[in-house]
PDB file of N, CA and C in Angstrom:
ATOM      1  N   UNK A   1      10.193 -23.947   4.021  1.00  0.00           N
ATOM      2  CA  UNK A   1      10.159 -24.186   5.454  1.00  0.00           C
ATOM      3  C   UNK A   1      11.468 -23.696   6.052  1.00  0.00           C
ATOM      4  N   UNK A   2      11.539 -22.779   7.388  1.00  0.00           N
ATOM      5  CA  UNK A   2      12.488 -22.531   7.571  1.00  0.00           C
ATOM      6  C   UNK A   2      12.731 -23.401   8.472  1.00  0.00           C
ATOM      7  N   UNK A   3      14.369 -23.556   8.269  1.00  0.00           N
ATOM      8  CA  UNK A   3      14.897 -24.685   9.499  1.00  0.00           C
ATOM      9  C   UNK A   3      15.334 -23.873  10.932  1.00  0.00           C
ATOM     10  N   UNK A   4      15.783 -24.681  11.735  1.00  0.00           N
ATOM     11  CA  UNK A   4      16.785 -23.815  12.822  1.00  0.00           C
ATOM     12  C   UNK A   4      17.958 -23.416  11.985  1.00  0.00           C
ATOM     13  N   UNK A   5      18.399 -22.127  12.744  1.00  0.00           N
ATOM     14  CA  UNK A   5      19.484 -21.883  12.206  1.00  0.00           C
ATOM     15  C   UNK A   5      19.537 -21.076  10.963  1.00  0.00           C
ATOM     16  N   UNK A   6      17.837 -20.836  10.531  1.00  0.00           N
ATOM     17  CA  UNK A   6      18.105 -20.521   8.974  1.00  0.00           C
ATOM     18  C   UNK A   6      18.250 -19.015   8.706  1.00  0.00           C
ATOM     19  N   UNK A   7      17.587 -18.158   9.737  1.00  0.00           N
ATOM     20  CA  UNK A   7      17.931 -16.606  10.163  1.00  0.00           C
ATOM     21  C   UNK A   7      19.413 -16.166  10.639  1.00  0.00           C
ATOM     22  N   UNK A   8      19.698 -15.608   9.417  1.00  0.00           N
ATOM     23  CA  UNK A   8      20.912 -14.743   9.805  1.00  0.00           C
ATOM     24  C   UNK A   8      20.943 -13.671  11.260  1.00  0.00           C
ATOM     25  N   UNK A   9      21.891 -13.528  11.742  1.00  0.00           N
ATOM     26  CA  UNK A   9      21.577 -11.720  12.816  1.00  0.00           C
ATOM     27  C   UNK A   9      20.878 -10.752  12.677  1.00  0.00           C
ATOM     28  N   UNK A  10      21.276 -10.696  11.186  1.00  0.00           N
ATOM     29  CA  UNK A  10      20.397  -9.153  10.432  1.00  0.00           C
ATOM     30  C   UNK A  10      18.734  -9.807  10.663  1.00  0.00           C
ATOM     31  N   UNK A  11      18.323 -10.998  10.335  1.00  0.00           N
ATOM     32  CA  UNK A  11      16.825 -11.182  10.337  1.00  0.00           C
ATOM     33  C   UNK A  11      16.410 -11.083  11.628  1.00  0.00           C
ATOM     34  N   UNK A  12      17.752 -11.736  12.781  1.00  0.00           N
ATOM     35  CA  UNK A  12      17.144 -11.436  13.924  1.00  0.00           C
ATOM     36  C   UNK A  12      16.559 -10.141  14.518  1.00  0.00           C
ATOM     37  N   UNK A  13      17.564  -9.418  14.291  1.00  0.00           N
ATOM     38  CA  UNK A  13      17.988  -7.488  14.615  1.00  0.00           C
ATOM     39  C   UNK A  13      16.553  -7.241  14.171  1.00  0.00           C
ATOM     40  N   UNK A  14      16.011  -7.346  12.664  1.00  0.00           N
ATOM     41  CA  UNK A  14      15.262  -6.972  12.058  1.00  0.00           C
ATOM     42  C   UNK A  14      13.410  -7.202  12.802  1.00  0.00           C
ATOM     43  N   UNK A  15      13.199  -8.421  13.531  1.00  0.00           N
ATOM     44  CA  UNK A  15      12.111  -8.935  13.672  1.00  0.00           C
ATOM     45  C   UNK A  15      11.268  -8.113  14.238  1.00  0.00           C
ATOM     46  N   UNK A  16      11.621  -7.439  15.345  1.00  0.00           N
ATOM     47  CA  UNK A  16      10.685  -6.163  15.940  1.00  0.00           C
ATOM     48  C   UNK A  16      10.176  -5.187  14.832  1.00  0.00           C
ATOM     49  N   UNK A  17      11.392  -4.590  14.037  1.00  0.00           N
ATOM     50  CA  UNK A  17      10.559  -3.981  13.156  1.00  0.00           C
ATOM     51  C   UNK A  17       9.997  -4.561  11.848  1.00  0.00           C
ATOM     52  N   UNK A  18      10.036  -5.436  11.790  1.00  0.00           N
ATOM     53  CA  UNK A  18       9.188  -6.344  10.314  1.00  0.00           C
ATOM     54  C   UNK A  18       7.735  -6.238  11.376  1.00  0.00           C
ATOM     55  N   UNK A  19       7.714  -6.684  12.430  1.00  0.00           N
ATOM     56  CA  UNK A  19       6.455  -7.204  13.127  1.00  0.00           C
ATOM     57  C   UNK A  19       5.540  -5.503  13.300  1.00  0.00           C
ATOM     58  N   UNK A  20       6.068  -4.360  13.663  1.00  0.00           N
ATOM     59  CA  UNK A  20       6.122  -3.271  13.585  1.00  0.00           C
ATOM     60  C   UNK A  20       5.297  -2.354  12.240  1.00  0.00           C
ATOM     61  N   UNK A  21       6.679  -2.664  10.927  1.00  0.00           N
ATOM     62  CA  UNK A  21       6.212  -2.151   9.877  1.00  0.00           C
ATOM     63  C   UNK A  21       4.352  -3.068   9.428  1.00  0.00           C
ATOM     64  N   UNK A  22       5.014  -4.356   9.216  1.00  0.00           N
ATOM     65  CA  UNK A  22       3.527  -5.102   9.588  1.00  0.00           C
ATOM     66  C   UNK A  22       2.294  -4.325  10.037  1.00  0.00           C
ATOM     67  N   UNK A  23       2.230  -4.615  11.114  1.00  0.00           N
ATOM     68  CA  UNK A  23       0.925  -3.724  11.647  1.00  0.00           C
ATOM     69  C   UNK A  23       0.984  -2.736  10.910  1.00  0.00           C
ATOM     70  N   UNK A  24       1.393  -1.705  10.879  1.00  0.00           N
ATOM     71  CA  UNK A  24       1.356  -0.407  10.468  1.00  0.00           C
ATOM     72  C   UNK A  24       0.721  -0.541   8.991  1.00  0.00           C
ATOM     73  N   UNK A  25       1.636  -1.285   7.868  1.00  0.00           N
ATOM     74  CA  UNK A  25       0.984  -1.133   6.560  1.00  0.00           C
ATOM     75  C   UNK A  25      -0.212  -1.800   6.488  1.00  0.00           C
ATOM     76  N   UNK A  26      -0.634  -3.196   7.669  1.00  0.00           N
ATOM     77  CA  UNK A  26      -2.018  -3.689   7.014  1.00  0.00           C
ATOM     78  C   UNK A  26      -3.382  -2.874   7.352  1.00  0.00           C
ATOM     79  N   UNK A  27      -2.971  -2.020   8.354  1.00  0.00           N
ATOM     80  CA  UNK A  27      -3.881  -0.732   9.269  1.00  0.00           C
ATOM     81  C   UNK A  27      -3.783   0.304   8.088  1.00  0.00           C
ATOM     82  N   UNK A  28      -2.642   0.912   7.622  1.00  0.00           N
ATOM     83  CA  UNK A  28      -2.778   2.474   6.209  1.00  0.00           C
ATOM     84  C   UNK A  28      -3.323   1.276   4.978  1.00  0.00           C
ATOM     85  N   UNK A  29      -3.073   0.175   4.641  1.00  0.00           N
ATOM     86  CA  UNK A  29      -3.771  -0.393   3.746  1.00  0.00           C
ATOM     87  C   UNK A  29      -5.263  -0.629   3.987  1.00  0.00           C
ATOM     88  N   UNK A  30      -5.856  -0.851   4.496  1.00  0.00           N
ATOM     89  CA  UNK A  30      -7.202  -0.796   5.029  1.00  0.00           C
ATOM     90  C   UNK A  30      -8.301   1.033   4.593  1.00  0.00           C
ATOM     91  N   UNK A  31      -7.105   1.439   5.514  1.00  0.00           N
ATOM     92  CA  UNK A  31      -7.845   3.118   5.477  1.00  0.00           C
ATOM     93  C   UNK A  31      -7.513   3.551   4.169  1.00  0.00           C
ATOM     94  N   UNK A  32      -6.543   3.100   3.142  1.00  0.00           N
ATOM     95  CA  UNK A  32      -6.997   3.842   2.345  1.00  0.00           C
ATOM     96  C   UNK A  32      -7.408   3.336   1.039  1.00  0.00           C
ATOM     97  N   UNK A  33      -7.498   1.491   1.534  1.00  0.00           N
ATOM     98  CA  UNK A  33      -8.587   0.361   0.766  1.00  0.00           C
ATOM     99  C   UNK A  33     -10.082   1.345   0.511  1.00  0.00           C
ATOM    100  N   UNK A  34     -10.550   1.959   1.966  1.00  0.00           N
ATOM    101  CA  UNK A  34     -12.013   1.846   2.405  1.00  0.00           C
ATOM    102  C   UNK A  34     -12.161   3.544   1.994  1.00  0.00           C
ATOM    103  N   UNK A  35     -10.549   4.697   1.992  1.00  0.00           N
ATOM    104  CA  UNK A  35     -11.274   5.310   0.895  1.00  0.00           C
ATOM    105  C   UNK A  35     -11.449   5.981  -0.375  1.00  0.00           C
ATOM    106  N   UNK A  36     -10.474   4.916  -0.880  1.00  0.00           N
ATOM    107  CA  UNK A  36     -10.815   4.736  -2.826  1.00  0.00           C
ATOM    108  C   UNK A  36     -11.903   4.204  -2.601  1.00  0.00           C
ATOM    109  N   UNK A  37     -12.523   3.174  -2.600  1.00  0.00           N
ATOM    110  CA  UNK A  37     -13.951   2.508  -2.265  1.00  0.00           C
ATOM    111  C   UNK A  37     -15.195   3.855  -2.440  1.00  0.00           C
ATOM    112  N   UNK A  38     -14.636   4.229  -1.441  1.00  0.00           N
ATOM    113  CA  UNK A  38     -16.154   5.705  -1.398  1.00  0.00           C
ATOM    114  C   UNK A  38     -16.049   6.859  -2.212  1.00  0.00           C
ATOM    115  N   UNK A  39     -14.268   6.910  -3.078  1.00  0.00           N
ATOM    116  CA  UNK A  39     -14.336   7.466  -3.774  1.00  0.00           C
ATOM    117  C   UNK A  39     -14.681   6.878  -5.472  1.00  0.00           C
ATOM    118  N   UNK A  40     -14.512   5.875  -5.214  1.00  0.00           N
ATOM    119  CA  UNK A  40     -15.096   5.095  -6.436  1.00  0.00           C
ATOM    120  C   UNK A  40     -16.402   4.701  -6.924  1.00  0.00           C
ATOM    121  N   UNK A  41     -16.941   4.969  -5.830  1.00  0.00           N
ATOM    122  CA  UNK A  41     -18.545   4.673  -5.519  1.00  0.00           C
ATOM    123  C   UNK A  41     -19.194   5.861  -5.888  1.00  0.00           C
ATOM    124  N   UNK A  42     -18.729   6.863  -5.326  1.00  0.00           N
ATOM    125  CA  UNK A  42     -19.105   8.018  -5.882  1.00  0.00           C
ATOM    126  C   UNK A  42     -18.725   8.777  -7.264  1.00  0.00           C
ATOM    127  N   UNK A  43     -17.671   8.437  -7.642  1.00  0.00           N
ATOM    128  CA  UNK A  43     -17.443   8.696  -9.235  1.00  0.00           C
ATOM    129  C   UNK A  43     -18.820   7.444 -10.123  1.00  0.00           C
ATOM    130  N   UNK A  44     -18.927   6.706  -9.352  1.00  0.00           N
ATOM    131  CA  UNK A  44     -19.654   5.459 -10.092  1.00  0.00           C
ATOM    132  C   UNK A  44     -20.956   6.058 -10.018  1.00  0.00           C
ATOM    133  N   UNK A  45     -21.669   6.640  -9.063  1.00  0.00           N
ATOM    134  CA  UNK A  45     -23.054   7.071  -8.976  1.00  0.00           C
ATOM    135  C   UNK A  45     -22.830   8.619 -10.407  1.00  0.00           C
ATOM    136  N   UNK A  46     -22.080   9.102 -10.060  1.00  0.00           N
ATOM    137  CA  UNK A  46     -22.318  10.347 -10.919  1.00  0.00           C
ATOM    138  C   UNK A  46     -21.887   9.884 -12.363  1.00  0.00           C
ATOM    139  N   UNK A  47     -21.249   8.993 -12.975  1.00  0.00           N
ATOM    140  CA  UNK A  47     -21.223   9.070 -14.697  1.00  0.00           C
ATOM    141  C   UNK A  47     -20.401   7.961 -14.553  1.00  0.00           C
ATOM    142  N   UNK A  48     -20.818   6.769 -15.889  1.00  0.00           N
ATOM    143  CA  UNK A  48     -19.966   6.298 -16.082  1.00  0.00           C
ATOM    144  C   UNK A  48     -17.957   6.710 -16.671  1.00  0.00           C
ATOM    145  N   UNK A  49     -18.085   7.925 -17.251  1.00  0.00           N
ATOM    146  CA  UNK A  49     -17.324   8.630 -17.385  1.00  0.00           C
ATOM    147  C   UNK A  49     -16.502   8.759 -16.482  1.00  0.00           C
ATOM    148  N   UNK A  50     -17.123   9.721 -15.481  1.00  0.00           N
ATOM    149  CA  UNK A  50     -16.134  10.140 -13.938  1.00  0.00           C
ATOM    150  C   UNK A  50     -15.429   8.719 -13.589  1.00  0.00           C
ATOM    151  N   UNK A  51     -16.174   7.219 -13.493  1.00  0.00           N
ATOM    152  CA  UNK A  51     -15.478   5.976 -12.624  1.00  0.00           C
ATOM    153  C   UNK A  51     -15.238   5.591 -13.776  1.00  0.00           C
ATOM    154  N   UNK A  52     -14.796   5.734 -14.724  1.00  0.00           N
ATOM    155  CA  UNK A  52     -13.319   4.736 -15.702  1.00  0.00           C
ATOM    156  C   UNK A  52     -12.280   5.576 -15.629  1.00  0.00           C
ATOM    157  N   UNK A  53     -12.427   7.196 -15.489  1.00  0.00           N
ATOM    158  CA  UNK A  53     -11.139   8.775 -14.866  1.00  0.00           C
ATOM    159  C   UNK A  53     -10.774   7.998 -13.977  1.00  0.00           C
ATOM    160  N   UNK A  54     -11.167   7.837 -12.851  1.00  0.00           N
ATOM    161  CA  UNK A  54     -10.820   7.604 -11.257  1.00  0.00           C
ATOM    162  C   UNK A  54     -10.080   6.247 -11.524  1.00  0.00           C
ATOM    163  N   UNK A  55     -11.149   5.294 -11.992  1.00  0.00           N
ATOM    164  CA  UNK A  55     -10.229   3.934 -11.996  1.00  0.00           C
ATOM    165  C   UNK A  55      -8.836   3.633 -13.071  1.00  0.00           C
ATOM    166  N   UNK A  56      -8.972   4.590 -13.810  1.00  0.00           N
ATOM    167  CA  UNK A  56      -7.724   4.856 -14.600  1.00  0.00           C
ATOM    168  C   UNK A  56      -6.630   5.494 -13.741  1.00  0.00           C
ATOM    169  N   UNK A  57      -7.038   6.587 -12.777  1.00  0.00           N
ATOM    170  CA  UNK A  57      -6.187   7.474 -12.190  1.00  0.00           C
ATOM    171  C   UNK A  57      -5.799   6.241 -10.671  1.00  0.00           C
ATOM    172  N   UNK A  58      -6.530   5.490 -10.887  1.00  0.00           N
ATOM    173  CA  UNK A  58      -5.983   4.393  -9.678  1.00  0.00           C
ATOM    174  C   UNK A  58      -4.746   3.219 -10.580  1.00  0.00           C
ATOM    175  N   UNK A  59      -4.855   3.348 -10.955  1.00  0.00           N
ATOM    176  CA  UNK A  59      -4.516   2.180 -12.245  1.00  0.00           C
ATOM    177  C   UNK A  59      -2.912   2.944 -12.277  1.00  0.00           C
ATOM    178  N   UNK A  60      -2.854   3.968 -12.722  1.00  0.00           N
ATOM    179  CA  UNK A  60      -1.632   4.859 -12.964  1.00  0.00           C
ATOM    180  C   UNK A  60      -0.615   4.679 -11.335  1.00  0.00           C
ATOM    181  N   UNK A  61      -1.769   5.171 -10.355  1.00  0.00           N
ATOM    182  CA  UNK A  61      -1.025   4.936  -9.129  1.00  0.00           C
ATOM    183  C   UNK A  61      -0.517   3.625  -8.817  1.00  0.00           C
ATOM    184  N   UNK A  62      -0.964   2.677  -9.052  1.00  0.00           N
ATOM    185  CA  UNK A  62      -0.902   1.544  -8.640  1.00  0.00           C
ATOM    186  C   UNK A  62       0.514   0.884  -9.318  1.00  0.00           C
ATOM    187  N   UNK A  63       0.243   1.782 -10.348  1.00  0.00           N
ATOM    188  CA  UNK A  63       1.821   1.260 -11.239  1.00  0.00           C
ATOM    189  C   UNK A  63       2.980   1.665 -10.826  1.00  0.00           C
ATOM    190  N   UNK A  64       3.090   2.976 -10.374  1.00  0.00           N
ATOM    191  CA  UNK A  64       3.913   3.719  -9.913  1.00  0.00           C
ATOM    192  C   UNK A  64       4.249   3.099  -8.142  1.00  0.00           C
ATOM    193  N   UNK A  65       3.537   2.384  -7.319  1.00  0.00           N
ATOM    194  CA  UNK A  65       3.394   1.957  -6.466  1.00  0.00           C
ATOM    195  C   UNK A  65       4.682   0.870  -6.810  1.00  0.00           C
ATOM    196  N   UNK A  66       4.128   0.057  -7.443  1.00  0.00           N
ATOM    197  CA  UNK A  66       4.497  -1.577  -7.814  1.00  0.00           C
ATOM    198  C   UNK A  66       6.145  -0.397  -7.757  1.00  0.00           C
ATOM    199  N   UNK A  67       6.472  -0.194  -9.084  1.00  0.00           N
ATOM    200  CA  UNK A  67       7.426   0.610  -9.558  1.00  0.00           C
ATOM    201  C   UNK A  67       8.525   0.909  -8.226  1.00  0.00           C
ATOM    202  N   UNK A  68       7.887   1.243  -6.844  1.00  0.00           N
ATOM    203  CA  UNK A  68       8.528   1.452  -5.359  1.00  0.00           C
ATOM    204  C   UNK A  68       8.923   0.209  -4.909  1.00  0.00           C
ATOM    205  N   UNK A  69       8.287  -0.407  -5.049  1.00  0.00           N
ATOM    206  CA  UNK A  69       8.414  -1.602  -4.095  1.00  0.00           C
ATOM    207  C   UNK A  69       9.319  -2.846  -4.775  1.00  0.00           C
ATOM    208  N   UNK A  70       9.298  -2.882  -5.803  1.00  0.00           N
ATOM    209  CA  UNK A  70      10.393  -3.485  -6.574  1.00  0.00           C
ATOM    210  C   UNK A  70      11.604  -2.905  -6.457  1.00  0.00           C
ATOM    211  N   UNK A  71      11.962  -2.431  -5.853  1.00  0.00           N
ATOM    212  CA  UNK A  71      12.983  -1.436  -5.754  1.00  0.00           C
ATOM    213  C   UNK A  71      13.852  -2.648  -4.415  1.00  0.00           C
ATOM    214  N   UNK A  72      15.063  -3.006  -4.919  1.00  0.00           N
ATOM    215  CA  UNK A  72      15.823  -3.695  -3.888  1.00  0.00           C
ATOM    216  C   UNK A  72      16.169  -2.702  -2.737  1.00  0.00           C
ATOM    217  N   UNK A  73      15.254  -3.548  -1.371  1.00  0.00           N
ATOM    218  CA  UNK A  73      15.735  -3.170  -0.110  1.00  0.00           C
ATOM    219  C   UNK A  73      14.972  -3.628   0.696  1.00  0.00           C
ATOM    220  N   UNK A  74      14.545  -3.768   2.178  1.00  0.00           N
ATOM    221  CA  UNK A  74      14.020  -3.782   2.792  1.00  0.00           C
ATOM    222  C   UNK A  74      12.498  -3.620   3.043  1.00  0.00           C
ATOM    223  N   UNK A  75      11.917  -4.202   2.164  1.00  0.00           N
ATOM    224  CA  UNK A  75      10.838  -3.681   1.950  1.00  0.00           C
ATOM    225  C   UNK A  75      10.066  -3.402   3.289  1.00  0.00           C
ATOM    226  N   UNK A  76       9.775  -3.735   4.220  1.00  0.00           N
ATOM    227  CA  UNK A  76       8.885  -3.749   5.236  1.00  0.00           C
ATOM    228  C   UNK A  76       9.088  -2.637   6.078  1.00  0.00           C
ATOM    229  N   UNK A  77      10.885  -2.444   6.100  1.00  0.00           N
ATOM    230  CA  UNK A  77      11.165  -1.492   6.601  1.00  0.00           C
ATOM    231  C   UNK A  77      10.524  -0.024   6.099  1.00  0.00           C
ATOM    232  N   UNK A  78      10.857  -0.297   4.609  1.00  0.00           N
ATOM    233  CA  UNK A  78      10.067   1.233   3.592  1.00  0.00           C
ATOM    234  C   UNK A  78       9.064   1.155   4.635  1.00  0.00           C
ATOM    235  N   UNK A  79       8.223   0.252   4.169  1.00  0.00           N
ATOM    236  CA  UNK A  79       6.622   0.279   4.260  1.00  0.00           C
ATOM    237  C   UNK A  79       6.368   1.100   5.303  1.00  0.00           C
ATOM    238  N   UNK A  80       7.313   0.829   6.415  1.00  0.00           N
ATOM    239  CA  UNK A  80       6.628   1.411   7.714  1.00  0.00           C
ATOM    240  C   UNK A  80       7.102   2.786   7.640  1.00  0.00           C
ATOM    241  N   UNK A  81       8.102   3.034   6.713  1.00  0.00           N
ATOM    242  CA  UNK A  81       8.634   4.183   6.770  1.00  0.00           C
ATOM    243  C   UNK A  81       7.317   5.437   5.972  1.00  0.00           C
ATOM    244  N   UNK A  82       7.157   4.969   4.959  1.00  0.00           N
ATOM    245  CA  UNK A  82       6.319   5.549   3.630  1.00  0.00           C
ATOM    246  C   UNK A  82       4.704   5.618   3.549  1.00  0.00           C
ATOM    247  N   UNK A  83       4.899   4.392   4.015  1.00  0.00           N
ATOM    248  CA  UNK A  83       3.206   3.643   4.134  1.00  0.00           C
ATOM    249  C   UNK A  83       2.989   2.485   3.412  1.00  0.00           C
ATOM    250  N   UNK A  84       1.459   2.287   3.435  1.00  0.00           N
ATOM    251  CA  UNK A  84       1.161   1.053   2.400  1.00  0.00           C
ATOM    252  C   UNK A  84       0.054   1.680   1.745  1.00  0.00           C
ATOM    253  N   UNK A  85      -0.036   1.167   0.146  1.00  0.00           N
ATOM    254  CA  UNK A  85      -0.897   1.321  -0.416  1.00  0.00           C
ATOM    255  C   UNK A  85      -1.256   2.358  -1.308  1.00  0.00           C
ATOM    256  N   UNK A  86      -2.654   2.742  -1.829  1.00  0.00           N
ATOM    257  CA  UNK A  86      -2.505   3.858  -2.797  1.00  0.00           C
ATOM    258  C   UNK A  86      -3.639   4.287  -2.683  1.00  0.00           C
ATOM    259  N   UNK A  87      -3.380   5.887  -2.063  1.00  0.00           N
ATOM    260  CA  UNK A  87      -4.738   7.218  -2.025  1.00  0.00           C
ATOM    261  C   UNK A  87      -5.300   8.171  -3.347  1.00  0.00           C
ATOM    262  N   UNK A  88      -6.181   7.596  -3.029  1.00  0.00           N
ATOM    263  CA  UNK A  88      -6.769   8.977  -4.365  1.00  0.00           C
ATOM    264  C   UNK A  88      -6.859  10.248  -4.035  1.00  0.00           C
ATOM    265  N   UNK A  89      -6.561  11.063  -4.427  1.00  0.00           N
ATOM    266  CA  UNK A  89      -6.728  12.528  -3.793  1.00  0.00           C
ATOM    267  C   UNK A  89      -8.400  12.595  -4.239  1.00  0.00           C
ATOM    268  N   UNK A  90      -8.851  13.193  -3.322  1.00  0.00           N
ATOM    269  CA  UNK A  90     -10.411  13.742  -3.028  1.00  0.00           C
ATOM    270  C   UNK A  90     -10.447  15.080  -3.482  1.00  0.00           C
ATOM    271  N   UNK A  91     -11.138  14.919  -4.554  1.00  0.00           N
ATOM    272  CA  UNK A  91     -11.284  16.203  -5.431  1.00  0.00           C
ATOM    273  C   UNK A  91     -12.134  17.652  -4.523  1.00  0.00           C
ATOM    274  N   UNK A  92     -13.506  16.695  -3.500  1.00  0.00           N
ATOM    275  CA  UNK A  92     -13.759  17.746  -2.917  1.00  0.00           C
ATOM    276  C   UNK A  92     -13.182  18.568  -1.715  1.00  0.00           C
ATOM    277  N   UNK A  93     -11.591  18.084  -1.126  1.00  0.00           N
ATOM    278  CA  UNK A  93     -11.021  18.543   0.012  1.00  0.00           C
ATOM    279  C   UNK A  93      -9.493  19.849  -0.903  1.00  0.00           C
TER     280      UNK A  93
END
């Protein structure tokens, strides 16, 4: 629970863009929630083969993700900087 008083300056300074990066990553997390989804769906219709590739090749990203974000700093700030989340490249574009 935070008390009064319990925000330093820097958290103050910071609040516009936490509220900022916010929006931003739960909006690129969404879009590119919804499209691994259709790309997973579609590796899943064509072979079991193709969707354990894909979900492996998500699996790899996802590590490498974590791997960023553990990284001491600002996280929210990154976020808004970088993005949120993890894209599969679309084999047919």
């Amino acid at each position: 629970v935070e008390e009064p008083g319990d925000r330093t300056r820097l958290d103050r300074l910071l609040l516009p863009f936490n509220r900022m990066g916010t929006k931003r990553f739960l909006k690129d997390g969404r879009k590119k929630t919804w499209a691994n989804t259709r790309l997973l769906n579609a590796a899943r219709a064509e072979s079991d083969d193709a969707y354990r590739s894909k979900l492996a090749e998500l699996e790899a990203l996802c590590e490498e993700r974590i791997q960023d974000l553990v990284t001491p700093r600002f996280v929210l700030i990154h976020l808004a900087r970088t993005g949120f989340g993890i894209e599969l490249p679309d084999a047919r574009t």
